[in-house]
C-alpha atoms as a PDB file:
ATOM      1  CA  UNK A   1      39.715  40.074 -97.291  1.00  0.00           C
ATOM      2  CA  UNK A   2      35.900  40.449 -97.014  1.00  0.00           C
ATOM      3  CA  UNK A   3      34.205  43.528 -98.522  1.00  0.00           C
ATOM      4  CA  UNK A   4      30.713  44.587 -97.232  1.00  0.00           C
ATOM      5  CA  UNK A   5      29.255  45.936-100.023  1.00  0.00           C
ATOM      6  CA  UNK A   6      26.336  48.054 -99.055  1.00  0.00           C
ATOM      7  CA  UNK A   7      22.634  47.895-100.118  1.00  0.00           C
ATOM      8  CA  UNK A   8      20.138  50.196-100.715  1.00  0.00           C
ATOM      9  CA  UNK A   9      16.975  49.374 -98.903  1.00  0.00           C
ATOM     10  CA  UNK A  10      13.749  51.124 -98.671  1.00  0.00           C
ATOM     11  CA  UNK A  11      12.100  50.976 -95.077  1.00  0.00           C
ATOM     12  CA  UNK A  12       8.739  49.412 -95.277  1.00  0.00           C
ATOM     13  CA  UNK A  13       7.761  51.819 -92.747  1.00  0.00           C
ATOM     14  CA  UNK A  14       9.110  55.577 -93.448  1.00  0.00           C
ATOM     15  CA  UNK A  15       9.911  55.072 -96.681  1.00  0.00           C
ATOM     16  CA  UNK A  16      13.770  56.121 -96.562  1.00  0.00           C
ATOM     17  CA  UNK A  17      16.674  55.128 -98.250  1.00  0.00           C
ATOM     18  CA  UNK A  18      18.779  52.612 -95.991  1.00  0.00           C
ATOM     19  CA  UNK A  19      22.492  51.417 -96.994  1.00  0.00           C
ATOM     20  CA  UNK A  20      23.468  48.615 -95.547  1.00  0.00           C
ATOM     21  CA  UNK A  21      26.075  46.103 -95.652  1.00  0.00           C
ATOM     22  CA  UNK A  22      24.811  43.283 -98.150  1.00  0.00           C
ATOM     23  CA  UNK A  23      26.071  40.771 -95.106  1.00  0.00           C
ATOM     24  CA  UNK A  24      24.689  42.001 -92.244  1.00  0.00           C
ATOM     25  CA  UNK A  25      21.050  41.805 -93.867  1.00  0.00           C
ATOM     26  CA  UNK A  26      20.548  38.598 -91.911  1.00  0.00           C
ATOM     27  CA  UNK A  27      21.049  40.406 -88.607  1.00  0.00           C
ATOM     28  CA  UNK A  28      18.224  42.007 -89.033  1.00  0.00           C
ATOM     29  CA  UNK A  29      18.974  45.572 -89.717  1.00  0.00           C
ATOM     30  CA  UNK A  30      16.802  48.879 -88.401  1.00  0.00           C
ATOM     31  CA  UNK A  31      16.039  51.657 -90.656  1.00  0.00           C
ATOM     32  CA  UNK A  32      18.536  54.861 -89.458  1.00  0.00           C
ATOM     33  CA  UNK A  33      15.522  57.241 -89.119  1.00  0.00           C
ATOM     34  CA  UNK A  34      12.489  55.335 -87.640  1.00  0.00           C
ATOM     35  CA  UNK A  35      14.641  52.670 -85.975  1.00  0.00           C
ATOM     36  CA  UNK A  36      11.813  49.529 -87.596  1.00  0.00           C
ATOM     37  CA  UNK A  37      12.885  46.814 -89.076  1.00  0.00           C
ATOM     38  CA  UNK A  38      14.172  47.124 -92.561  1.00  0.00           C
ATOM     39  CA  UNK A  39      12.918  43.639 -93.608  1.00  0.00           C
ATOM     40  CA  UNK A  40       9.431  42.902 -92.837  1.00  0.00           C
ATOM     41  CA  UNK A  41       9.614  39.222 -93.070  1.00  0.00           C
ATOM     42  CA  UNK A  42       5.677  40.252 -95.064  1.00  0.00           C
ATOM     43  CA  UNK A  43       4.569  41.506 -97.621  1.00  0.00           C
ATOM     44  CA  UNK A  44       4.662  45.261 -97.686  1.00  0.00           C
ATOM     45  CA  UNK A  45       1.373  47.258 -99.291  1.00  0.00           C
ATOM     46  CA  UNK A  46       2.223  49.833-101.743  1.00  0.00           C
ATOM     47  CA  UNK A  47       0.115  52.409-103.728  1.00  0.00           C
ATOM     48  CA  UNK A  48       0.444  55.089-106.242  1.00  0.00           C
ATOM     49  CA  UNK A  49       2.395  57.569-104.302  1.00  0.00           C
ATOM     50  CA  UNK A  50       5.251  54.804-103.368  1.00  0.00           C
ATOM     51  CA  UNK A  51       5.332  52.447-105.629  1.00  0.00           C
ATOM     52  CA  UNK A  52       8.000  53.295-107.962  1.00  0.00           C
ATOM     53  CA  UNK A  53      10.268  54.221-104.918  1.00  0.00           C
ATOM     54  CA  UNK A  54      10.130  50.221-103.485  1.00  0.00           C
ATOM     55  CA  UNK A  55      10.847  49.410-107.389  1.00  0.00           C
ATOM     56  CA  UNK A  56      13.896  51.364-108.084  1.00  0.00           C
ATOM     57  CA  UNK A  57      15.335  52.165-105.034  1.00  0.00           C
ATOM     58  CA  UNK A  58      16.107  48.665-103.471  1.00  0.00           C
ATOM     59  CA  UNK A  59      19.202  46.468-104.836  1.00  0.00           C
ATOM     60  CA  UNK A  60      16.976  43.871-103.704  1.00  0.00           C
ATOM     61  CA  UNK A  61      15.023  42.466-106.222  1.00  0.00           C
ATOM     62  CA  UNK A  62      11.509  42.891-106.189  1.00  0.00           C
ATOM     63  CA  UNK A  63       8.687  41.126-106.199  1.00  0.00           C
ATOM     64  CA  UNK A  64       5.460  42.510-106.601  1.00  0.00           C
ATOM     65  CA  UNK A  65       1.937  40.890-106.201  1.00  0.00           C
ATOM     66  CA  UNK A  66      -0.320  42.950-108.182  1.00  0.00           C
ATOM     67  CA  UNK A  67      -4.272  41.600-106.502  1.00  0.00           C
ATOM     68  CA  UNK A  68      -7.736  43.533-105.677  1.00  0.00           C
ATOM     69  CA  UNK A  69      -9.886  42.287-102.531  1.00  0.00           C
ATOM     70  CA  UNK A  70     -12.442  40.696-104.804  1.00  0.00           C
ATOM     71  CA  UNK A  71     -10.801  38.354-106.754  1.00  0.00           C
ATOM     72  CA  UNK A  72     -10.657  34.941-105.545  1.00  0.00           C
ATOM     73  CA  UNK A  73      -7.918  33.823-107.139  1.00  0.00           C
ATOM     74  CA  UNK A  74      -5.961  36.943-105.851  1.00  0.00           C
ATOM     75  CA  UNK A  75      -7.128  35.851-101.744  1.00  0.00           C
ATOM     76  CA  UNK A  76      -5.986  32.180-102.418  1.00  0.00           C
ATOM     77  CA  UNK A  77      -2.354  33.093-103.709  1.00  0.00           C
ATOM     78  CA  UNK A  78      -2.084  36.009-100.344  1.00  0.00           C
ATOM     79  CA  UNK A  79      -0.918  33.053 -97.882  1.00  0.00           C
ATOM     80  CA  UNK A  80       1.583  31.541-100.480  1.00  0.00           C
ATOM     81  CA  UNK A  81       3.092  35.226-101.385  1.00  0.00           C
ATOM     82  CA  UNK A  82       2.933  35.941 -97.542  1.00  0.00           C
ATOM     83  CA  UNK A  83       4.849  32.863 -96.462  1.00  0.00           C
ATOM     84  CA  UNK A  84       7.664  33.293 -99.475  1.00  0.00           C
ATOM     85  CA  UNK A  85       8.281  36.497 -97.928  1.00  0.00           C
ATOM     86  CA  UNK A  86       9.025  35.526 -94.666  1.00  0.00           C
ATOM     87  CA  UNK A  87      11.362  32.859 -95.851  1.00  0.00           C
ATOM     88  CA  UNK A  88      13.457  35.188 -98.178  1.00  0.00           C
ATOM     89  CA  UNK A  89      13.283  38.432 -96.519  1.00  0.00           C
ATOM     90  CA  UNK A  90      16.765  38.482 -97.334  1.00  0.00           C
ATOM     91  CA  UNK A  91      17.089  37.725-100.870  1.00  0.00           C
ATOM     92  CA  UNK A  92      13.751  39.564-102.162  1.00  0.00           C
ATOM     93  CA  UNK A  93      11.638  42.480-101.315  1.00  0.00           C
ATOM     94  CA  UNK A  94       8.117  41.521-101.281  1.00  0.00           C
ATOM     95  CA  UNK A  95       5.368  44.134-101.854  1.00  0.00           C
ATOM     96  CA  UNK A  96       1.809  44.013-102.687  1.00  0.00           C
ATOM     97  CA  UNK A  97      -0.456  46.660-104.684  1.00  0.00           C
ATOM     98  CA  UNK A  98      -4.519  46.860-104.810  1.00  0.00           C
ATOM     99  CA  UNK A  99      -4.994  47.163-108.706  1.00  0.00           C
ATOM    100  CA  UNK A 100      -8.428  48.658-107.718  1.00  0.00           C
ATOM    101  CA  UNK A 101      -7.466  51.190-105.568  1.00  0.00           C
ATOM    102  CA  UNK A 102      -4.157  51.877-107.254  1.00  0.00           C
ATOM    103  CA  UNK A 103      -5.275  52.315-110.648  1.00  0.00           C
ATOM    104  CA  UNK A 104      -2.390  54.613-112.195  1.00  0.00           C
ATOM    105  CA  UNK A 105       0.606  51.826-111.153  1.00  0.00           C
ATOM    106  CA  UNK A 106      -1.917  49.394-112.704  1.00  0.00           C
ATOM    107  CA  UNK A 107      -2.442  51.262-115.995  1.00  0.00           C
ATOM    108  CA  UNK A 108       1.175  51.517-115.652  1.00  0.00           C
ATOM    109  CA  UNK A 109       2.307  48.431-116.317  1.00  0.00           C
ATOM    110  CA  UNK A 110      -0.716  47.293-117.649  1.00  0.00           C
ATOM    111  CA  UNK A 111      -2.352  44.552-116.111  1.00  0.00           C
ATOM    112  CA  UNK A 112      -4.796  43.343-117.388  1.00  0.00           C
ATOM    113  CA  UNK A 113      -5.156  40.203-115.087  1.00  0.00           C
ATOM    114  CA  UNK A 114      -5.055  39.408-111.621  1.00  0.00           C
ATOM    115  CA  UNK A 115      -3.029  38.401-109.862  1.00  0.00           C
ATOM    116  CA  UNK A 116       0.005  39.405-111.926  1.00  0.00           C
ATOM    117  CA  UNK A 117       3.090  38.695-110.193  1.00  0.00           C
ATOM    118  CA  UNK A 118       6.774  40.863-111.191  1.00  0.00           C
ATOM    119  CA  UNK A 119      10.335  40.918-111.100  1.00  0.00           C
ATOM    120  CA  UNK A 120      11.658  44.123-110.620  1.00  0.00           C
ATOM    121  CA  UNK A 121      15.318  44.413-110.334  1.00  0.00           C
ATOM    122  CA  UNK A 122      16.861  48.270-110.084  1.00  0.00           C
ATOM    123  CA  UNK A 123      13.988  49.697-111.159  1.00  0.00           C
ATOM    124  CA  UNK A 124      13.896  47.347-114.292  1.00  0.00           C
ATOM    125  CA  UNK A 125      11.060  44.264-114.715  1.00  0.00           C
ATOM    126  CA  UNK A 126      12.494  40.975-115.542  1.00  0.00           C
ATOM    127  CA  UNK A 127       9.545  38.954-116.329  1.00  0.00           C
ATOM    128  CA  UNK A 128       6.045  38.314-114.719  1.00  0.00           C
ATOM    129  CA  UNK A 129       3.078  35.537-115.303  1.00  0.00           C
ATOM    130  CA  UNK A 130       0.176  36.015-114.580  1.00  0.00           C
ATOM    131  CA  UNK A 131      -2.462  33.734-112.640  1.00  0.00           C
ATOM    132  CA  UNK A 132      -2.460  32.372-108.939  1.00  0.00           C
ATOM    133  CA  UNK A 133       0.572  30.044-108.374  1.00  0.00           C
ATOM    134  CA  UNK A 134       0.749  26.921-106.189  1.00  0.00           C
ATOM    135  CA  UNK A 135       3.192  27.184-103.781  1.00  0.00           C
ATOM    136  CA  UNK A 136       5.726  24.897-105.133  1.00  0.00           C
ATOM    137  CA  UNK A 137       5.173  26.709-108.778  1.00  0.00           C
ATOM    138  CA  UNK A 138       5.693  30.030-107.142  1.00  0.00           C
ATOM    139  CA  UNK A 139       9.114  28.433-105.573  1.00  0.00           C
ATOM    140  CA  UNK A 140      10.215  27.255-108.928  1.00  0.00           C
ATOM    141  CA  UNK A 141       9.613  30.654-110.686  1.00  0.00           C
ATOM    142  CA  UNK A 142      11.142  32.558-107.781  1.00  0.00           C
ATOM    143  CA  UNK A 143      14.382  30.436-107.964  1.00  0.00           C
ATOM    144  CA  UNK A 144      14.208  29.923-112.181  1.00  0.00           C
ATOM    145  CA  UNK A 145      14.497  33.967-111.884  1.00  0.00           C
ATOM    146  CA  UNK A 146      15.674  35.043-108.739  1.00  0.00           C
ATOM    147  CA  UNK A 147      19.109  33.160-110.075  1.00  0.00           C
ATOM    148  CA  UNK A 148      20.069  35.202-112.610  1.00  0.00           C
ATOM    149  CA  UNK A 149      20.109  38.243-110.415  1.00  0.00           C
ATOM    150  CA  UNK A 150      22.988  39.764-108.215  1.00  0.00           C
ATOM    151  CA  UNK A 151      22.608  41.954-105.612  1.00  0.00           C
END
């Protein structure tokens, strides 16, 4: 006997609280008030106001891409983080936050370079590094720690 155990998503786009059951995530599940997609298959943009909300209220983990517009490092790594979250829209949540424009998360967790990447899982950070990834580096990290976590 299966059980569907349910999971808490945020919608990218209204910001409420979606249960789910953990297998139907690949059929592409709709948020129950805006009727969107729950998983963006992209990276969604956070800032101040709803940042800790992506963080601690999805059972997925999360992984967050902390950048500003004018670092160049930060613009090379945007295509790598961008196509990771397409491929694992079901395993990971993947959101993005302008350190510049979003100082108080920033201060927050205090990073002091860019790009930073985290593991949040329930509300919790796992581990981060900081520094643009290659693509195959990012994969390894992702996988090294994305292991060790349940849903």
């Amino acid at each position: 006997m299966t059980t569907l155990n349910p999971v808490q998503l945020v919608c990218p786009h209204c910001g409420v609280v979606n249960r789910i059951p953990s297998q139907k995530l690949v059929d592409h599940p709709m948020c129950g008030k805006c009727h969107d997609k729950l998983l963006a298959g992209k990276p969604i943009v956070t800032h101040d106001k709803n940042f800790q909300r992506f963080i601690e209220k999805n059972d997925l983990p999360v992984v967050v891409d902390f950048w500003a517009p004018w670092c160049g490092p930060c613009k090379q790594f945007a295509p790598v983080f961008t196509q990771a979250a397409l491929e694992m829209e079901t395993q990971a949540c993947f959101i993005k936050l302008d350190t510049q424009d979003n100082q108080q998360t920033a201060s927050r967790y205090q990073i002091r370079s860019i790009p930073t990447l985290a593991l949040f899982y329930k509300g919790i950070e796992v581990t981060r590094v900081s520094g643009a990834l290659t693509k195959g580096q990012f994969q390894n990290w992702l996988q090294q720690n994305l292991s060790h976590l349940k849903p």
